[in-house]
Protein backbone atom coordinates (compact mmCIF):
# COMPACT_ATOMS: atom_id res chain seq x y z
CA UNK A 1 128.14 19.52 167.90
CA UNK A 2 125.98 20.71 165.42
CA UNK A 3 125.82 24.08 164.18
CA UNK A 4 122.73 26.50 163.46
CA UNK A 5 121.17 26.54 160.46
CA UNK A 6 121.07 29.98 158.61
CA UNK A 7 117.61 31.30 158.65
CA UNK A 8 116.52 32.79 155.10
CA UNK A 9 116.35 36.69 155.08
CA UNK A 10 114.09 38.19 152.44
CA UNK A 11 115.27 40.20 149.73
CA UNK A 12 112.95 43.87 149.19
CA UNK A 13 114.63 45.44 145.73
CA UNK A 14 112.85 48.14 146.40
CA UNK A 15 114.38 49.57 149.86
CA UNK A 16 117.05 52.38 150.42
CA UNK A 17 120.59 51.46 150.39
CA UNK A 18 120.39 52.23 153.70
CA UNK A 19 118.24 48.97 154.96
CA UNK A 20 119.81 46.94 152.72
CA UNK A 21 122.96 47.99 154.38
CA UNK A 22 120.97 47.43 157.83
CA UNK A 23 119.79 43.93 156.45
CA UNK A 24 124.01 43.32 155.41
CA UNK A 25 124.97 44.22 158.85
CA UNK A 26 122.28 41.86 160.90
CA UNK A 27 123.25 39.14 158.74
CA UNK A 28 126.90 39.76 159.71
CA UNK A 29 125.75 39.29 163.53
CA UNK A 30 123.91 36.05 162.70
CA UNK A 31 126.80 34.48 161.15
CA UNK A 32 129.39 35.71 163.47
CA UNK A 33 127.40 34.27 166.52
CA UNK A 34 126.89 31.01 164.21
CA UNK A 35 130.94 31.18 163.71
CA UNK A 36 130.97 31.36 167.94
CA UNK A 37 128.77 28.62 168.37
CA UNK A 38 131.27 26.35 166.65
CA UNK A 39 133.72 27.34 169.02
CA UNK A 40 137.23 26.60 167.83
CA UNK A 41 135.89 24.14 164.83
CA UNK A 42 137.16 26.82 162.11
CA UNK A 43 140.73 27.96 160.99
CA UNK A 44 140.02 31.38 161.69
CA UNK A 45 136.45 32.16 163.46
CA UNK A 46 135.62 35.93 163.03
CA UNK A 47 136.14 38.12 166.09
CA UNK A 48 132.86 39.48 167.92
CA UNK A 49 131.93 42.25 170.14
CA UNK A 50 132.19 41.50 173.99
CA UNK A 51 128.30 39.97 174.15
CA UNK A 52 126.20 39.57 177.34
CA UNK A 53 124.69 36.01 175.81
CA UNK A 54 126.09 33.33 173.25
CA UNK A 55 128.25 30.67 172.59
CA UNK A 56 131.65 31.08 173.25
CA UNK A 57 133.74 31.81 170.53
CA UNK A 58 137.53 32.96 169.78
CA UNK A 59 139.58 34.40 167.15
CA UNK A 60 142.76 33.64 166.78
CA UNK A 61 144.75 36.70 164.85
CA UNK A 62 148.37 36.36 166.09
CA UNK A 63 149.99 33.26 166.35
CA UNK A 64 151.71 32.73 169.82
CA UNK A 65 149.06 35.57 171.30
CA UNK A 66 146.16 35.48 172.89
CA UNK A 67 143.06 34.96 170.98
CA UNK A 68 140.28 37.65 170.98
CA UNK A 69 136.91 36.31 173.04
CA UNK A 70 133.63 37.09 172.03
CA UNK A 71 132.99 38.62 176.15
CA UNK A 72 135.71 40.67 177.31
CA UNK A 73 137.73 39.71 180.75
CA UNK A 74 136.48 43.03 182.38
CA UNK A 75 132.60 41.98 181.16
CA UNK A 76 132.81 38.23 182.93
CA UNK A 77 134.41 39.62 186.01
CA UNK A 78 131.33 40.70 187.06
CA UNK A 79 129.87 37.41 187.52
CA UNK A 80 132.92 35.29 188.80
CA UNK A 81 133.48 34.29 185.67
CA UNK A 82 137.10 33.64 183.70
CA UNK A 83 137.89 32.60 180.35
CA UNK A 84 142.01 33.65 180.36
CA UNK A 85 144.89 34.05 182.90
CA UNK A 86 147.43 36.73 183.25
CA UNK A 87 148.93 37.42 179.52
CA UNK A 88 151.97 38.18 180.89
CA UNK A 89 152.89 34.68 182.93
CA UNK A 90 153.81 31.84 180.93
CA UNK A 91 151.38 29.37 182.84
CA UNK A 92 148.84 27.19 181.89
CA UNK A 93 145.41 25.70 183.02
CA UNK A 94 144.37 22.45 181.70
CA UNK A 95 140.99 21.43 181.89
CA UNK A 96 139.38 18.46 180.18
CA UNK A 97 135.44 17.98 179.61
CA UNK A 98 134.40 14.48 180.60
CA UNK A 99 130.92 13.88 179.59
CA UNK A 100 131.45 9.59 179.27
CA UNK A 101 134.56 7.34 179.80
CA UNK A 102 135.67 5.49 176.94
CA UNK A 103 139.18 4.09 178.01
CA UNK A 104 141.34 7.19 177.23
CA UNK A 105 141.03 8.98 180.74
CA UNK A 106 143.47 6.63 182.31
CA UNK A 107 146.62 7.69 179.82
CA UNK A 108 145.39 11.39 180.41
CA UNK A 109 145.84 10.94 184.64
CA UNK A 110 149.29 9.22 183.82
CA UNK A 111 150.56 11.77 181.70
CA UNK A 112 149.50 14.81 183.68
CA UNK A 113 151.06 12.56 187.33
CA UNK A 114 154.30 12.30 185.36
CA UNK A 115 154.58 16.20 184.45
CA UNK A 116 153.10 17.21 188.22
CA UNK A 117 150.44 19.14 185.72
CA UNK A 118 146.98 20.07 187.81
CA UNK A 119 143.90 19.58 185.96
CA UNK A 120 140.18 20.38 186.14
CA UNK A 121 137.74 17.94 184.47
CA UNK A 122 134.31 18.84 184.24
CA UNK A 123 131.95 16.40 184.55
CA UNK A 124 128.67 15.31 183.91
CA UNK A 125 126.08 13.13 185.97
CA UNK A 126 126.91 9.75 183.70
CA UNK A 127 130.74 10.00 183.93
CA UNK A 128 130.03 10.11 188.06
CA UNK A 129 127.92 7.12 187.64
CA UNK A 130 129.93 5.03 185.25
CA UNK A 131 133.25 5.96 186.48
CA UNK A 132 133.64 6.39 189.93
CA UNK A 133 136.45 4.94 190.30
CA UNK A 134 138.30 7.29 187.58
CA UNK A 135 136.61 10.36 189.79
CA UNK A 136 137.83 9.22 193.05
CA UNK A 137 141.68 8.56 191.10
CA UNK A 138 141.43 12.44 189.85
CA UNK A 139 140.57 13.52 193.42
CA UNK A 140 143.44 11.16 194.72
CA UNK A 141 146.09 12.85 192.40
CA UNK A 142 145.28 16.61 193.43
CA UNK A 143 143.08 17.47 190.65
CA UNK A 144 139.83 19.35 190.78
CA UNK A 145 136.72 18.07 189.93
CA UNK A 146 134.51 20.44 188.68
CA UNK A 147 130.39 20.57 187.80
CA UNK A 148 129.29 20.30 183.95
CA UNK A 149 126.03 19.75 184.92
CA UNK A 150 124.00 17.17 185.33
CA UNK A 151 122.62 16.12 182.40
CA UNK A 152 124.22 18.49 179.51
CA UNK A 153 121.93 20.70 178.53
CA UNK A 154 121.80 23.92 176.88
CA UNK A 155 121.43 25.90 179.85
CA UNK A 156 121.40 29.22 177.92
CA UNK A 157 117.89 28.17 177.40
CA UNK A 158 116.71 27.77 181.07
CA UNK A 159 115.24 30.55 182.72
CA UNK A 160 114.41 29.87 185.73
CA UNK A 161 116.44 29.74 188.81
CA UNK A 162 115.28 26.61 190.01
CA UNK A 163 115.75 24.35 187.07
CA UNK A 164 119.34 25.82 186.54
CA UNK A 165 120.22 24.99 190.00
CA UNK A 166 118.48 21.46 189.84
CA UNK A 167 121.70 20.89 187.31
CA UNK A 168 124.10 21.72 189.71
CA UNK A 169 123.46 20.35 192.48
CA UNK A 170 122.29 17.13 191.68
CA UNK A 171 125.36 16.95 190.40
CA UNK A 172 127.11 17.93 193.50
CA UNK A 173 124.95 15.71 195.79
CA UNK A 174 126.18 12.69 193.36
CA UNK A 175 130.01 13.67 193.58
CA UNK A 176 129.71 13.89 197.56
CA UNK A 177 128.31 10.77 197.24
CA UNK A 178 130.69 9.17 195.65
CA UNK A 179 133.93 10.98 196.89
CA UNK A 180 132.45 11.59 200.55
CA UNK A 181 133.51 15.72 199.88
CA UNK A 182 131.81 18.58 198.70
CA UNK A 183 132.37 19.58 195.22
CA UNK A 184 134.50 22.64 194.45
CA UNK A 185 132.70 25.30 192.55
CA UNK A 186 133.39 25.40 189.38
CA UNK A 187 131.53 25.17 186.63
CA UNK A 188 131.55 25.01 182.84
CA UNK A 189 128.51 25.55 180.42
CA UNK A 190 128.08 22.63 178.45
CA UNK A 191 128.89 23.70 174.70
CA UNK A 192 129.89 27.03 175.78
CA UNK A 193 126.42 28.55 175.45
CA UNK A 194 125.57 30.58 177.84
CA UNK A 195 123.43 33.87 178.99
CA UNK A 196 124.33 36.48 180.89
CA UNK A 197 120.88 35.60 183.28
CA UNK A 198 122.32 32.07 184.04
CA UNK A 199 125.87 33.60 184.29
CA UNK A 200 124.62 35.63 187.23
CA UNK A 201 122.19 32.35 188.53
CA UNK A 202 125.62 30.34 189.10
CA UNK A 203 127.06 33.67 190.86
CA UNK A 204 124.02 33.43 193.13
CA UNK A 205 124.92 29.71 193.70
CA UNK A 206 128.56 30.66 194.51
CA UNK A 207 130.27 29.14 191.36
CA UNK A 208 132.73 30.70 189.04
CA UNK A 209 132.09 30.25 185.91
CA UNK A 210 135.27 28.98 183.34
CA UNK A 211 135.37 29.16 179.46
CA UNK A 212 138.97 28.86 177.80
CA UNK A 213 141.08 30.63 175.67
CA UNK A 214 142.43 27.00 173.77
CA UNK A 215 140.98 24.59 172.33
CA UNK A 216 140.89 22.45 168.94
CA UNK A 217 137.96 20.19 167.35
CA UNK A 218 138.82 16.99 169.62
CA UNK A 219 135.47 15.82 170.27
CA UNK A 220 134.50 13.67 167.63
CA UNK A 221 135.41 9.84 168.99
CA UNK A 222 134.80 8.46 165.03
CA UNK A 223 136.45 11.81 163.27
CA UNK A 224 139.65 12.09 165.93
CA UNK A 225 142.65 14.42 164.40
CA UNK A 226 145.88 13.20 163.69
CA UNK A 227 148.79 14.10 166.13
CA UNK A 228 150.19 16.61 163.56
CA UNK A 229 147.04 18.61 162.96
CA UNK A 230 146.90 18.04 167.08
CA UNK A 231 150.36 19.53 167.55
CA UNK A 232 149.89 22.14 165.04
CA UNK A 233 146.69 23.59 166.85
CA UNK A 234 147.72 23.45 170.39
CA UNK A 235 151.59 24.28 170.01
CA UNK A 236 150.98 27.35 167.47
CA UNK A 237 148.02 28.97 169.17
CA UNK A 238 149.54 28.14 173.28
CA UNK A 239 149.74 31.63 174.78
CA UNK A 240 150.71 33.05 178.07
CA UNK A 241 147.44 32.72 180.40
CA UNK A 242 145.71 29.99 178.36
CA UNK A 243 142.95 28.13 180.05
CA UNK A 244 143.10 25.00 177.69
CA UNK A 245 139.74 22.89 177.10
CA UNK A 246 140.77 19.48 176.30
CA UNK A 247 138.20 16.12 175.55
CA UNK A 248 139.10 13.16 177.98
CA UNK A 249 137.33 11.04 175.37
CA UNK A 250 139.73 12.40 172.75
CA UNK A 251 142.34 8.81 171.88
CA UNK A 252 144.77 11.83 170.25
CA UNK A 253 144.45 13.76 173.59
CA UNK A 254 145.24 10.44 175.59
CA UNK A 255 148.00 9.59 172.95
CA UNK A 256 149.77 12.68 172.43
CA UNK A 257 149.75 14.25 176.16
CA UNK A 258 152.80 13.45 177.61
CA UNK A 259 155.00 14.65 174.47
CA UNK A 260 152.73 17.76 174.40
CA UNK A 261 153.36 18.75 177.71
CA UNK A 262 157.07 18.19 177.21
CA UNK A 263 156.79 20.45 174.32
CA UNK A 264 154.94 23.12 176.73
CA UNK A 265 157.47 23.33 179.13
CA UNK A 266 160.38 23.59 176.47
CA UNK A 267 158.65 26.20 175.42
CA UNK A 268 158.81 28.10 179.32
CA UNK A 269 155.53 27.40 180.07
CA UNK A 270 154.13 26.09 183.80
CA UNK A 271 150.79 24.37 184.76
CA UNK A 272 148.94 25.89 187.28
CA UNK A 273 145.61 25.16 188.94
CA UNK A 274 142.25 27.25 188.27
CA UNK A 275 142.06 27.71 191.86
CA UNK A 276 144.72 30.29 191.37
CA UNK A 277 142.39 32.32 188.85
CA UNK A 278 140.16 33.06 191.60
């Protein structure tokens, strides 16, 4: 993913203190939504005011506690959307984003058959056309399939109801096809970017939107982290409620899984099914 560039703000030597305090504090915004937009990516991403448009970003200020979100729960309510759990259950929601198969998914379905673990993967319109076999195993096991759109684009950017349904449900028209049911929805905006115009657009389509309260730079096939820096990230920043976003094309996801869901439930946490949240 790549990040935004930092535009150049001019410099007037001249000015009150007061606008050059007003110019300090807009250039605290920019980089704060520039820290969002790399989602989990840094140690310690600066929390943000509950937004109505952005990229989804966290903060992480406690370790074992839930992280501070740059929308509120109350704020994404509104539009059927979720991004955390109840804080006070020790259960878990595991989703995966799937936009291409690349051998690992297969470890990922054993590992979550042998812990009984339901899982969401979000998917886009090449994994369904490349992999239907994989979709109809996912299906097969109890897990929910859910719509990434079709084609992965930044759909904070569309305005206009038709386009940002065209990505939707040609998606769901290819997973009926394939798995001869509708598709439950769900959906996830690709990179976490997202508008508060297309949050209510996939209201008005019936979806519930999910972010996630979890997840760790896993994305990278060439770059992948080792299982230490893995463990470190998901077992020191797990919290009660989590929604965790995990890679399918991740080899450390596929590798590590099963010992990292053992290490879950020693710690007295249950998986439970987004289906639940709603």
């Amino acid at each position: 993913m790549n990040l935004c560039s930092f535009p150049k703000f001019p410099v007037f030597a001249s000015r009150p203190r007061r606008l050059a305090g007003a110019a300090l504090l807009a250039l605290t915004v920019f980089l704060a939504g520039n820290a969002a937009a790399s989602q989990t990516a840094q140690e310690h991403p600066p929390a943000v005011a509950a937004s109505a448009e952005g990229n989804w970003g966290l903060s992480f200020q406690q370790e074992g506690q839930p992280p501070v979100a740059n929308a509120t729960a109350d704020y994404l309510r509104q539009f059927q959307a979720h991004y955390i759990g109840d804080t006070k259950e020790k259960i878990l929601y595991l989703t995966f984003d799937a936009g291409y198969e690349n051998g690992n998914t297969p470890a990922i379905l054993d590992a979550l058959k042998k812990h009984h673990a339901p899982a969401a993967f979000f998917l886009v319109g090449n994994y369904l056309e490349t992999s239907p076999d994989l979709v109809k195993r996912m299906v097969a096991e109890g897990h929910t399939v859910g719509n990434h759109t079709y084609h992965h684009p930044d759909m904070s950017k569309i305005s206009t109801t038709d386009t940002f349904s065209k990505e939707l449900q040609d998606l769901e028209a290819l997973y009926q096809q394939v798995t001869g049911q509708p598709m439950k929805k769900f959906y996830r905006p690709p990179q976490g970017r997202y508008s508060e115009a297309n949050l209510q657009m996939a209201k008005d389509l019936g979806y519930h939107t999910f972010f996630w309260s979890l997840a760790y730079v896993d994305w990278y096939e060439n770059q992948q982290p080792s299982h230490e820096e893995a463990f470190q990230k998901l077992l020191g920043r797990i919290h009660p409620g989590a929604i965790v976003l995990l890679h399918s094309t991740s080899r450390t996801n596929a590798e590590i899984l099963d010992e990292l869901l053992t290490k879950w439930e020693e710690m007295g946490y249950q998986f439970g099914s987004l289906e639940d949240l709603i």
